[in-house]
PDB file of N, CA and C in Angstrom:
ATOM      1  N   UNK A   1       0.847  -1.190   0.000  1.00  0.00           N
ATOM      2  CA  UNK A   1       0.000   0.000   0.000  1.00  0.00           C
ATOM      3  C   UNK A   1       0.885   1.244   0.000  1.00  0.00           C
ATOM      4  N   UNK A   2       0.665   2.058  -0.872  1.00  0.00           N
ATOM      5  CA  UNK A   2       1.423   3.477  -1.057  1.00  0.00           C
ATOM      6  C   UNK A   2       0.562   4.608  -0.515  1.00  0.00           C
ATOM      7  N   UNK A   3       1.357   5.807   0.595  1.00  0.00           N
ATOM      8  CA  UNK A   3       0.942   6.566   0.954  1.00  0.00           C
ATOM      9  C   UNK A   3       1.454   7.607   0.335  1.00  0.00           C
ATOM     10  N   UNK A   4       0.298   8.777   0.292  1.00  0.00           N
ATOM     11  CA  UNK A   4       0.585  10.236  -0.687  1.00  0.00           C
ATOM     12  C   UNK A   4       0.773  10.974   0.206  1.00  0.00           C
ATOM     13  N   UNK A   5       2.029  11.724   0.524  1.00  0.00           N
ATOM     14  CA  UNK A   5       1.976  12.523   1.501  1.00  0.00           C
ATOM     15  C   UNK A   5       2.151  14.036   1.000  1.00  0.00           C
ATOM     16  N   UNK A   6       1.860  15.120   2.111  1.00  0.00           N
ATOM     17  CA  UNK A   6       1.185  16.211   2.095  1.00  0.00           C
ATOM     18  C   UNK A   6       2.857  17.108   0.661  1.00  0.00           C
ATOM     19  N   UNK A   7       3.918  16.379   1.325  1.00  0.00           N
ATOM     20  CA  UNK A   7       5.097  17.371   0.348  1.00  0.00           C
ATOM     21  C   UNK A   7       5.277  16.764  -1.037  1.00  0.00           C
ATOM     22  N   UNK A   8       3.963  15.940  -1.576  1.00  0.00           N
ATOM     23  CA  UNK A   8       3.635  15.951  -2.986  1.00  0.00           C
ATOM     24  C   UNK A   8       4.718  14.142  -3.369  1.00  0.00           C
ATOM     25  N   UNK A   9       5.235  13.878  -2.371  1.00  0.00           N
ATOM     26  CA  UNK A   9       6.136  12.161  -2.536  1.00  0.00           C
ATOM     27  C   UNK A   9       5.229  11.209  -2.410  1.00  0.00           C
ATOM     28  N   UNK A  10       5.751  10.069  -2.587  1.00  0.00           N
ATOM     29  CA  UNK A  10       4.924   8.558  -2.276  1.00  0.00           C
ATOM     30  C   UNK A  10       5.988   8.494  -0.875  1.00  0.00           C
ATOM     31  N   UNK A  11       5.397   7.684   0.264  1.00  0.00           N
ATOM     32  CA  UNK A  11       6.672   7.404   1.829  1.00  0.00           C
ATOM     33  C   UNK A  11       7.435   6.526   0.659  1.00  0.00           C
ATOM     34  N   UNK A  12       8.409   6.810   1.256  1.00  0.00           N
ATOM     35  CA  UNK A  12       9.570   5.357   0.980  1.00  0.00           C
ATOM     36  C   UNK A  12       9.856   4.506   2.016  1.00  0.00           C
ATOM     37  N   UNK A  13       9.515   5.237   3.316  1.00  0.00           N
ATOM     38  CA  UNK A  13      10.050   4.279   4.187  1.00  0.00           C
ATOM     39  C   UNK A  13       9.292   4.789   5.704  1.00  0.00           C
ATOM     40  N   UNK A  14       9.628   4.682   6.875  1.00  0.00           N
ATOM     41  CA  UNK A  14       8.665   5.122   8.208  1.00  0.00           C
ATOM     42  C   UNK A  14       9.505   5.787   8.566  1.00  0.00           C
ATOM     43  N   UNK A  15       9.200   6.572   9.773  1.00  0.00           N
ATOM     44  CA  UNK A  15       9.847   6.997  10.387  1.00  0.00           C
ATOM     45  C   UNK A  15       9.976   6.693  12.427  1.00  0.00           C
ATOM     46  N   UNK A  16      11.122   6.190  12.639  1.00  0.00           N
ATOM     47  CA  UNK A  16      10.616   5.625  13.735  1.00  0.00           C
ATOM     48  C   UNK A  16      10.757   6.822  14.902  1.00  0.00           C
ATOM     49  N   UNK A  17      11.123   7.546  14.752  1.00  0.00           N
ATOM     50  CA  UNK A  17      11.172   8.873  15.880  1.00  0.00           C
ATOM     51  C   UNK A  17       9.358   9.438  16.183  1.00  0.00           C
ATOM     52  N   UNK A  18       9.067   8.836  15.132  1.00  0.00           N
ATOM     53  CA  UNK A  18       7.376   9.682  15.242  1.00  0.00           C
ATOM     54  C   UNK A  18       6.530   8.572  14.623  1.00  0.00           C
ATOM     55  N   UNK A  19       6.790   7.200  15.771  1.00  0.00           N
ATOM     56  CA  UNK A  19       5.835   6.040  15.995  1.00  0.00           C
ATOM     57  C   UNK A  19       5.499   5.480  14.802  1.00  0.00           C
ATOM     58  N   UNK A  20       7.068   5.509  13.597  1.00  0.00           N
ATOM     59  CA  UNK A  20       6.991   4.754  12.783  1.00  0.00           C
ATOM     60  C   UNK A  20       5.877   4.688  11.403  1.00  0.00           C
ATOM     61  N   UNK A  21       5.465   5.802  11.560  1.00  0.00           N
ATOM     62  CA  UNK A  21       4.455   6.634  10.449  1.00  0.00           C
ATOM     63  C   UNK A  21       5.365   6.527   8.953  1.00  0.00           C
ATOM     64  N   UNK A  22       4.698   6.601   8.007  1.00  0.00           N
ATOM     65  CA  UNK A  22       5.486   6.546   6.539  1.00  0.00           C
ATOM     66  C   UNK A  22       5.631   7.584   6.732  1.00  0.00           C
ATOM     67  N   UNK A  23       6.710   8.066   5.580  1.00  0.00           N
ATOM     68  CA  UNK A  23       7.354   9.257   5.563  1.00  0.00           C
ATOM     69  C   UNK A  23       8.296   9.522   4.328  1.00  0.00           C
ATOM     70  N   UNK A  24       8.682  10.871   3.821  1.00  0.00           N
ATOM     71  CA  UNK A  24       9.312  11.008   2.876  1.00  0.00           C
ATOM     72  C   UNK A  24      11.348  11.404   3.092  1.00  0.00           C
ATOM     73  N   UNK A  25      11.960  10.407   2.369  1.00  0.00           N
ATOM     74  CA  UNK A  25      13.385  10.631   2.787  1.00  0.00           C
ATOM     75  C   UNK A  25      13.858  12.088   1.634  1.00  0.00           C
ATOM     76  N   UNK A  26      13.321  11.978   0.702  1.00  0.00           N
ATOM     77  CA  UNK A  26      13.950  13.333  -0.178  1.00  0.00           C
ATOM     78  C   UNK A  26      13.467  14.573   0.491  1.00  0.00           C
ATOM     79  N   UNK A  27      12.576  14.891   1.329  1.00  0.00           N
ATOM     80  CA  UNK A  27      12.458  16.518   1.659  1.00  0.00           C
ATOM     81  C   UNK A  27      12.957  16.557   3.202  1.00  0.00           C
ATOM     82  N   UNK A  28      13.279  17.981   3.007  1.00  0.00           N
ATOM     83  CA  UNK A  28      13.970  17.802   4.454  1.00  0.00           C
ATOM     84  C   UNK A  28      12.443  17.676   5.242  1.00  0.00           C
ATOM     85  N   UNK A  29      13.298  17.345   6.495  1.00  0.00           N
ATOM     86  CA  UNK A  29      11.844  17.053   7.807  1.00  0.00           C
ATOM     87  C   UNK A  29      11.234  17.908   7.636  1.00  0.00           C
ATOM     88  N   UNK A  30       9.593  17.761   8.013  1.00  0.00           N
ATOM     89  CA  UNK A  30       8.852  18.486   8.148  1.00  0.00           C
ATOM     90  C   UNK A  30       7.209  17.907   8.490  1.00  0.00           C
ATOM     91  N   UNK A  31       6.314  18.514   8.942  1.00  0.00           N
ATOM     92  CA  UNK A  31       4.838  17.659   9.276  1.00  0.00           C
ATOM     93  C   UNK A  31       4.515  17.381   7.744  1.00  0.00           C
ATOM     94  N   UNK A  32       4.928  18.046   6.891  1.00  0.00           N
ATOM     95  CA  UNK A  32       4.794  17.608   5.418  1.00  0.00           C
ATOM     96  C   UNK A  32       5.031  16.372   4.871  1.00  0.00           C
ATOM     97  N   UNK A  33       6.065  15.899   5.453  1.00  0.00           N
ATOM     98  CA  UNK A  33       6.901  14.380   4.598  1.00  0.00           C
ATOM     99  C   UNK A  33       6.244  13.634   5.715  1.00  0.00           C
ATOM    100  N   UNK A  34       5.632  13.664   6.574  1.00  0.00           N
ATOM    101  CA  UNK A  34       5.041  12.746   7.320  1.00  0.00           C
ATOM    102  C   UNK A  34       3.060  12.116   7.331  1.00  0.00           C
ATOM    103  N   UNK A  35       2.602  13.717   6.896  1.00  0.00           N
ATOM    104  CA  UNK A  35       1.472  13.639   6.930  1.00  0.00           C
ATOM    105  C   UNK A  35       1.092  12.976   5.555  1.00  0.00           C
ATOM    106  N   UNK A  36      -0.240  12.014   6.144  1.00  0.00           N
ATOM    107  CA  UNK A  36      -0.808  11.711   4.023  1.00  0.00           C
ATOM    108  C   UNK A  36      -1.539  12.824   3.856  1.00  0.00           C
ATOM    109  N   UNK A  37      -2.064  12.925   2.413  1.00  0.00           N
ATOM    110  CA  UNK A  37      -2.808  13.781   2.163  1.00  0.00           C
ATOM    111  C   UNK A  37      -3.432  12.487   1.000  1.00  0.00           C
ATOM    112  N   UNK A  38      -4.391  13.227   0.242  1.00  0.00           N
ATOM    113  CA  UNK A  38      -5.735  12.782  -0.653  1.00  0.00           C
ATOM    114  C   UNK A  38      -4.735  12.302  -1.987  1.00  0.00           C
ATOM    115  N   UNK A  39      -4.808  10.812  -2.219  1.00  0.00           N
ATOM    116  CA  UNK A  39      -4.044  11.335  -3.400  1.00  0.00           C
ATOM    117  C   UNK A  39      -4.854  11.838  -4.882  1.00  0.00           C
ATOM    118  N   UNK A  40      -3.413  13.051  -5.707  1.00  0.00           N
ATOM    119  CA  UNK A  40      -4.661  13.476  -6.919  1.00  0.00           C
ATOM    120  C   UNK A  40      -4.877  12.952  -7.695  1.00  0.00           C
ATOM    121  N   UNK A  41      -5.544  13.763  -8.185  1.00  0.00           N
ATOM    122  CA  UNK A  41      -6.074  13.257  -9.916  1.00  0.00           C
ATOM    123  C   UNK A  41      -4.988  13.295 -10.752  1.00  0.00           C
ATOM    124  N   UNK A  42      -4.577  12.430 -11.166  1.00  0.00           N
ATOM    125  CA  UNK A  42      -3.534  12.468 -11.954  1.00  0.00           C
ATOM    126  C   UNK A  42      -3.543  12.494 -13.414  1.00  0.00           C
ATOM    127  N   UNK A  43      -4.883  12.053 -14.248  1.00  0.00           N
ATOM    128  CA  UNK A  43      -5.431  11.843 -15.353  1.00  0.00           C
ATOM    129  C   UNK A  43      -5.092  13.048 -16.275  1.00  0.00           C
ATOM    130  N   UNK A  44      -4.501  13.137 -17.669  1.00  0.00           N
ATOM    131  CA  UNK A  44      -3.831  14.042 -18.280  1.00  0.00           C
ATOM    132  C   UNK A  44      -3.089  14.166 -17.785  1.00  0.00           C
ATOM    133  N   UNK A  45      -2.009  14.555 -16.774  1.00  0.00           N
ATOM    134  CA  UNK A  45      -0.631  15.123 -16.668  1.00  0.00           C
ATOM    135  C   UNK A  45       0.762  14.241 -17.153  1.00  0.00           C
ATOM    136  N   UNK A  46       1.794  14.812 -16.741  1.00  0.00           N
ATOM    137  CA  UNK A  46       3.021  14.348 -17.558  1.00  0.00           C
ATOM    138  C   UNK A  46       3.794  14.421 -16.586  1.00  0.00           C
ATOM    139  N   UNK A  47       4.927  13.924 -16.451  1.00  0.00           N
ATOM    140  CA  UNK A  47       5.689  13.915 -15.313  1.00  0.00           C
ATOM    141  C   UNK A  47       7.128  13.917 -16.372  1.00  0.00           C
ATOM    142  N   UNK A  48       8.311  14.638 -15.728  1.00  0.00           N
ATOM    143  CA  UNK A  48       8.960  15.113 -16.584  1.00  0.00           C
ATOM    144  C   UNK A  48      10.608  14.389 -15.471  1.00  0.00           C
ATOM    145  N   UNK A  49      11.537  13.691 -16.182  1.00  0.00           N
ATOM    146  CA  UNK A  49      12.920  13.474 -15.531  1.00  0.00           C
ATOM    147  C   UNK A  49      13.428  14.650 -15.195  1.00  0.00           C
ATOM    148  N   UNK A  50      13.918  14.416 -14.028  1.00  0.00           N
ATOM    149  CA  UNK A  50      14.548  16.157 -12.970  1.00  0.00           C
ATOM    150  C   UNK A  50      15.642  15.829 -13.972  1.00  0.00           C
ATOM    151  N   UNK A  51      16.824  14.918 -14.253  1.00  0.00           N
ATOM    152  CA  UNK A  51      17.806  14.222 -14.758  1.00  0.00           C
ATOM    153  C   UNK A  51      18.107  14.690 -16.872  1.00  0.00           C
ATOM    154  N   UNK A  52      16.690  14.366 -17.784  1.00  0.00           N
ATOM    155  CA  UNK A  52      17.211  14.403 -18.515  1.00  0.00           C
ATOM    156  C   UNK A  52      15.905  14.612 -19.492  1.00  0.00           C
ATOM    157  N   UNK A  53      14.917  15.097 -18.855  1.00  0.00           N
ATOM    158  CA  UNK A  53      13.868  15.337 -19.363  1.00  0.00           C
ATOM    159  C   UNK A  53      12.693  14.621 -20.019  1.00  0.00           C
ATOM    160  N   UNK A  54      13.040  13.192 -20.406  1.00  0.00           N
ATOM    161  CA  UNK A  54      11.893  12.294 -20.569  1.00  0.00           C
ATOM    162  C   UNK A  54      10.725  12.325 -20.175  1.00  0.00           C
ATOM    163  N   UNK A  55       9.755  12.412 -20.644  1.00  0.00           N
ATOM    164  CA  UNK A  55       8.401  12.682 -19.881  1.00  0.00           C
ATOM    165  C   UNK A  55       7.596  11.364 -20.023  1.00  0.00           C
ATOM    166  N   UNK A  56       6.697  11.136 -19.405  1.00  0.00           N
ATOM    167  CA  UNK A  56       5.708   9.878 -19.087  1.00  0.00           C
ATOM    168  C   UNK A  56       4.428  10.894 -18.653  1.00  0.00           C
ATOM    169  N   UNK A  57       3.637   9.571 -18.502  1.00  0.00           N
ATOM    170  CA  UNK A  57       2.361  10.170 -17.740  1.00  0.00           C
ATOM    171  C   UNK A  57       2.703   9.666 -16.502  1.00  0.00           C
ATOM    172  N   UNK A  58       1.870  10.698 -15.898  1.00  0.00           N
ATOM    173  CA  UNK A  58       2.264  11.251 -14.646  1.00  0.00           C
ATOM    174  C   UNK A  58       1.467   9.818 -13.878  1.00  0.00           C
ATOM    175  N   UNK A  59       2.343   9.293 -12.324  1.00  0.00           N
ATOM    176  CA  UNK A  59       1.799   8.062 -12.106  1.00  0.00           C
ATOM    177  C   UNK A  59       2.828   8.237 -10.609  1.00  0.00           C
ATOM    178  N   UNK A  60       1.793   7.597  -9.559  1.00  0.00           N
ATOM    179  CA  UNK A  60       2.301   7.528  -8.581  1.00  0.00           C
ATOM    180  C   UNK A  60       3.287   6.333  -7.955  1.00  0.00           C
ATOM    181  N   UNK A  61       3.801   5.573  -9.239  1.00  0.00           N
ATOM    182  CA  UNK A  61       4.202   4.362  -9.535  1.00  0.00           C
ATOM    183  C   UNK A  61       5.491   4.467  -9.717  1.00  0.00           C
ATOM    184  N   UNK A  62       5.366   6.000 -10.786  1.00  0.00           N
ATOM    185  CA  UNK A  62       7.243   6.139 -11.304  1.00  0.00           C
ATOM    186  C   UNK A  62       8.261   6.534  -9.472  1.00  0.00           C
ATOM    187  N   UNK A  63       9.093   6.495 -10.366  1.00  0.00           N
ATOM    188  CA  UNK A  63      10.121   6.306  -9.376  1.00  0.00           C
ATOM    189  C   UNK A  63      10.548   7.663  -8.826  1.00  0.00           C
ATOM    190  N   UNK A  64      10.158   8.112  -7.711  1.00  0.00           N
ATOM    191  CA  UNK A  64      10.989   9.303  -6.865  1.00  0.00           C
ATOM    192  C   UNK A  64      10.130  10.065  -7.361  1.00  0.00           C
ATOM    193  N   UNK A  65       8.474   9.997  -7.560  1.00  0.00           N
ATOM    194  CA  UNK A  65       7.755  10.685  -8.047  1.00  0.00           C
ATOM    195  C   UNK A  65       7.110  12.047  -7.486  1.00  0.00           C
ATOM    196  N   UNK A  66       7.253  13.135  -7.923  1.00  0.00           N
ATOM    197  CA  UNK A  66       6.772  14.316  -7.489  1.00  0.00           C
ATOM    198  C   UNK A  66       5.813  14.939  -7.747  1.00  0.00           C
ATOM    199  N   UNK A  67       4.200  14.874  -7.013  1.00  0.00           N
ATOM    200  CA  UNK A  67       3.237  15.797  -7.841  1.00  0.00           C
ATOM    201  C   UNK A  67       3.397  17.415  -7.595  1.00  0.00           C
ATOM    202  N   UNK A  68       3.937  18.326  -8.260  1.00  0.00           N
ATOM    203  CA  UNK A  68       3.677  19.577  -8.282  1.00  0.00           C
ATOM    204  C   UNK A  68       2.475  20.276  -8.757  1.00  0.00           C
ATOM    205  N   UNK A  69       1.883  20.340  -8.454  1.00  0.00           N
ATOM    206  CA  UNK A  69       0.051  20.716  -9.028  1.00  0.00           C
ATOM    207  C   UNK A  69       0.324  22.137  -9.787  1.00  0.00           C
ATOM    208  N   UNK A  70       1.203  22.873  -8.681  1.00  0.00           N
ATOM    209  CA  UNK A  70       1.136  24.351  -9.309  1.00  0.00           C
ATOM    210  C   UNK A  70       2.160  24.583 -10.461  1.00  0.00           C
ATOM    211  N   UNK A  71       2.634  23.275 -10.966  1.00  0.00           N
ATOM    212  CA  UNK A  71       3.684  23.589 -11.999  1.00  0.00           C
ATOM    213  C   UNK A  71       2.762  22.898 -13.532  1.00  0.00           C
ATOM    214  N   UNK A  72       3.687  22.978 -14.194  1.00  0.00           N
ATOM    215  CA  UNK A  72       2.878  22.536 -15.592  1.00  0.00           C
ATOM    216  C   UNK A  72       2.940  20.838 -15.309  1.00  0.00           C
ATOM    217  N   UNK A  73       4.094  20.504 -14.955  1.00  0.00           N
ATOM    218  CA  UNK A  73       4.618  18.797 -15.134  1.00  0.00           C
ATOM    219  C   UNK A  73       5.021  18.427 -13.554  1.00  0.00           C
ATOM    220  N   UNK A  74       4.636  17.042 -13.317  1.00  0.00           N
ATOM    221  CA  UNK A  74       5.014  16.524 -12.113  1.00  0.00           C
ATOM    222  C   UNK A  74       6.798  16.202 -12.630  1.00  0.00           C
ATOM    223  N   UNK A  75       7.244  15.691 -11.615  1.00  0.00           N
ATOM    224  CA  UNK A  75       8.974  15.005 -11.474  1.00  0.00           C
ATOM    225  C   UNK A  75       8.671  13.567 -11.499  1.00  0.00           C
ATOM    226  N   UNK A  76       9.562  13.150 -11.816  1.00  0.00           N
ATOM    227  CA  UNK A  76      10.086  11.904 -11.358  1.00  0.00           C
ATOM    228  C   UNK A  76      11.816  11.859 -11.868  1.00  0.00           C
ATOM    229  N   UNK A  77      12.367  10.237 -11.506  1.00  0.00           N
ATOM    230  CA  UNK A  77      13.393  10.283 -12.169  1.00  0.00           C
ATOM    231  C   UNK A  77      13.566   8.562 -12.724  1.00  0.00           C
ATOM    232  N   UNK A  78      14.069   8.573 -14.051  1.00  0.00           N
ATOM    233  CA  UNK A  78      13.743   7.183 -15.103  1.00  0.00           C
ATOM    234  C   UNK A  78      15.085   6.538 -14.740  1.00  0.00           C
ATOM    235  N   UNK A  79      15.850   6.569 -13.775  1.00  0.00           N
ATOM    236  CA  UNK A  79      16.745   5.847 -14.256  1.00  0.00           C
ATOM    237  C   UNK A  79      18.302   6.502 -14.966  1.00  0.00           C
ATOM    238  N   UNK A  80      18.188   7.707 -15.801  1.00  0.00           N
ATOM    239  CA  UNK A  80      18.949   7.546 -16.635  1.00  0.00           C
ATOM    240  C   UNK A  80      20.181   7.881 -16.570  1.00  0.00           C
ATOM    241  N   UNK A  81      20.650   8.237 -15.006  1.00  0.00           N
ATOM    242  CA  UNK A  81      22.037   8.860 -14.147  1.00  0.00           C
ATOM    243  C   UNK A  81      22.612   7.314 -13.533  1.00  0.00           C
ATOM    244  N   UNK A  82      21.955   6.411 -13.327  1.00  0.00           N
ATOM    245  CA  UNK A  82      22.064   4.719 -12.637  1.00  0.00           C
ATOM    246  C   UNK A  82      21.471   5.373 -11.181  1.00  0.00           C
ATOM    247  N   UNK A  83      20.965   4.185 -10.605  1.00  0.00           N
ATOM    248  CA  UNK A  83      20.771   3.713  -9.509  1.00  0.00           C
ATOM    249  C   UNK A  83      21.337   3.743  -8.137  1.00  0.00           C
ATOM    250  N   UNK A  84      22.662   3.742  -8.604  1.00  0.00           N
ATOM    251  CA  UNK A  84      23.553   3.645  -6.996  1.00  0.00           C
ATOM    252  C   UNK A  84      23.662   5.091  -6.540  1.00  0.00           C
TER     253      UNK A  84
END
């Protein structure tokens, strides 16, 4: 089960300082990377590589995915820098 939290990430992982709640490791701390929020509508949008610009449709699936609502294109990143 994937949680949408309020600083626009999917959790990657919990956090055990604050009773082990999902939580987001890319933004710095905040009640943001901890709290869920609603997830959106995602239907029409595009999600664009921070890395190298590839775009997809926008999906809470891709990897390191970012919804920015107030921008034109969500983030993610495909891969195309490697993994490690």
């Amino acid at each position: 089960m994937t949680t949408f939290l309020q600083c626009g990430h999917i959790a990657q992982t919990t956090d055990p300082d604050h009773g082990d709640v999902p939580c987001c490791v890319m933004c710095k701390p905040s009640e943001a990377t901890r709290t869920p929020a609603v997830e959106p509508n995602l239907e029409g949008r595009k999600a664009k590589c921070r890395e190298c610009d590839k775009t997809r449709d926008s999906s809470l699936e891709l990897a390191f995915f970012r919804h920015q609502p107030l921008r034109s294109m969500d983030s993610f990143f495909c891969g195309c820098g490697g993994w490690d």
